[in-house]
Protein backbone atom coordinates (compact mmCIF):
# COMPACT_ATOMS: atom_id res chain seq x y z
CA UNK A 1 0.00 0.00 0.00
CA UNK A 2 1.36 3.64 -0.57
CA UNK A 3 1.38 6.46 1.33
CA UNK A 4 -2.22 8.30 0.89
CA UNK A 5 -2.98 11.99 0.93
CA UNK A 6 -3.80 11.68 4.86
CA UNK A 7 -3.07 9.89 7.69
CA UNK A 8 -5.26 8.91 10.47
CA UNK A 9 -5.11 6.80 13.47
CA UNK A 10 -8.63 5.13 15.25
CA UNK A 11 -7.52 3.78 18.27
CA UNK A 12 -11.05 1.50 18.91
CA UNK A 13 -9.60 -0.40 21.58
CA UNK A 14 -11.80 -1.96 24.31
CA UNK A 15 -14.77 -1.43 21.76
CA UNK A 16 -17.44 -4.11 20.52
CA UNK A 17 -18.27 -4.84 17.42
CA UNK A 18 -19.81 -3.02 15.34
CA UNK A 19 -17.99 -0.01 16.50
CA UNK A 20 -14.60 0.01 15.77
CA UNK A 21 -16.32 -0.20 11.86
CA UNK A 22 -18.29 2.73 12.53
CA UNK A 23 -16.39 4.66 13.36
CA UNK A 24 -13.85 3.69 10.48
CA UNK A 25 -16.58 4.20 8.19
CA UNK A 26 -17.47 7.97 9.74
CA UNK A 27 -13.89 8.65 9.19
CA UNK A 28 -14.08 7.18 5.92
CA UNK A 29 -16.35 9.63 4.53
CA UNK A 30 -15.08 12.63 5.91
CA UNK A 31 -11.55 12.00 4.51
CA UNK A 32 -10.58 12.40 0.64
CA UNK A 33 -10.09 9.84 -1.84
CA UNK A 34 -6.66 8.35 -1.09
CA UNK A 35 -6.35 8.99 2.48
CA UNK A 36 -4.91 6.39 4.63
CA UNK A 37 -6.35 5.72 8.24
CA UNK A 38 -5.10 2.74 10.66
CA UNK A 39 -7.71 1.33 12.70
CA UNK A 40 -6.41 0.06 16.12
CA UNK A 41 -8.90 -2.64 17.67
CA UNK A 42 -8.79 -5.63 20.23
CA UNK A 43 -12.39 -6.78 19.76
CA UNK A 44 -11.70 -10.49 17.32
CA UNK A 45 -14.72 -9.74 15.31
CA UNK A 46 -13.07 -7.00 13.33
CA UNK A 47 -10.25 -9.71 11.61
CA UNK A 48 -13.88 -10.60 9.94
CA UNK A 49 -15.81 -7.31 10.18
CA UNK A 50 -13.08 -4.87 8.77
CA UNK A 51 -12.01 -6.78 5.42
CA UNK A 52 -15.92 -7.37 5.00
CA UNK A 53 -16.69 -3.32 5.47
CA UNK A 54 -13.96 -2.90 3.28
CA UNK A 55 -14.52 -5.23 0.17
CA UNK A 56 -18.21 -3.90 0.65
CA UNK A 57 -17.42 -0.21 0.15
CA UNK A 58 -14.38 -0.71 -2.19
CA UNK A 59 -12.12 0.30 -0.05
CA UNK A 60 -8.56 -1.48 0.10
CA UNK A 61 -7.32 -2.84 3.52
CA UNK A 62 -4.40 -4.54 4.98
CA UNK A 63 -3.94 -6.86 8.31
CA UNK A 64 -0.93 -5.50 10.06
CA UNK A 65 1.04 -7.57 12.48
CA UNK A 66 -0.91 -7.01 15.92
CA UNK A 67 0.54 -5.87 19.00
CA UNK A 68 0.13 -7.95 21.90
CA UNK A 69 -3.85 -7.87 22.18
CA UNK A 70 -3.88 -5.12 19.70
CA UNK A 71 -5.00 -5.57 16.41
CA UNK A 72 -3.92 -3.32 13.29
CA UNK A 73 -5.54 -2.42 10.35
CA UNK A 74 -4.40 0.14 7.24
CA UNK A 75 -7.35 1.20 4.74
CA UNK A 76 -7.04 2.89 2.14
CA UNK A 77 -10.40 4.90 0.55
CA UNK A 78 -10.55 4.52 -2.61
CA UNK A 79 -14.38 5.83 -3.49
């Protein structure tokens, strides 16, 4: 994935699903095309939930190694 035209960090730790995907989708649509936003979760569900959002909305996204109970996300938006 390349660098996008902004950065963002969610840190959704110690949230249930389905909000660590809400709120990457709110910050979704109030970035530009291209921006780049890491989604920090430790809820399981979103190893399912995220990818699923994202192939849904077109949106690319890669698993990054987790830390500890931490789990790591980088999405791209692409529409």
């Amino acid at each position: 994935m390349t660098q996008g035209a902004a950065h963002k960090t969610i840190d959704a730790r110690g949230l249930n699903c389905p909000l660590p995907v809400l709120r990457l989708r709110k910050v979704l649509l109030l970035s530009p095309v291209g921006a780049e936003v890491e989604l920090l979760a430790t809820d399981r569900a979103a190893l399912k939930d995220v990818p699923a959002f994202c192939a849904a909305q077109g949106h690319e996204v890669e698993i990054l190694p987790a830390e500890g109970n931490t789990l790591r996300f980088r999405v791209v938006r692409k529409i």
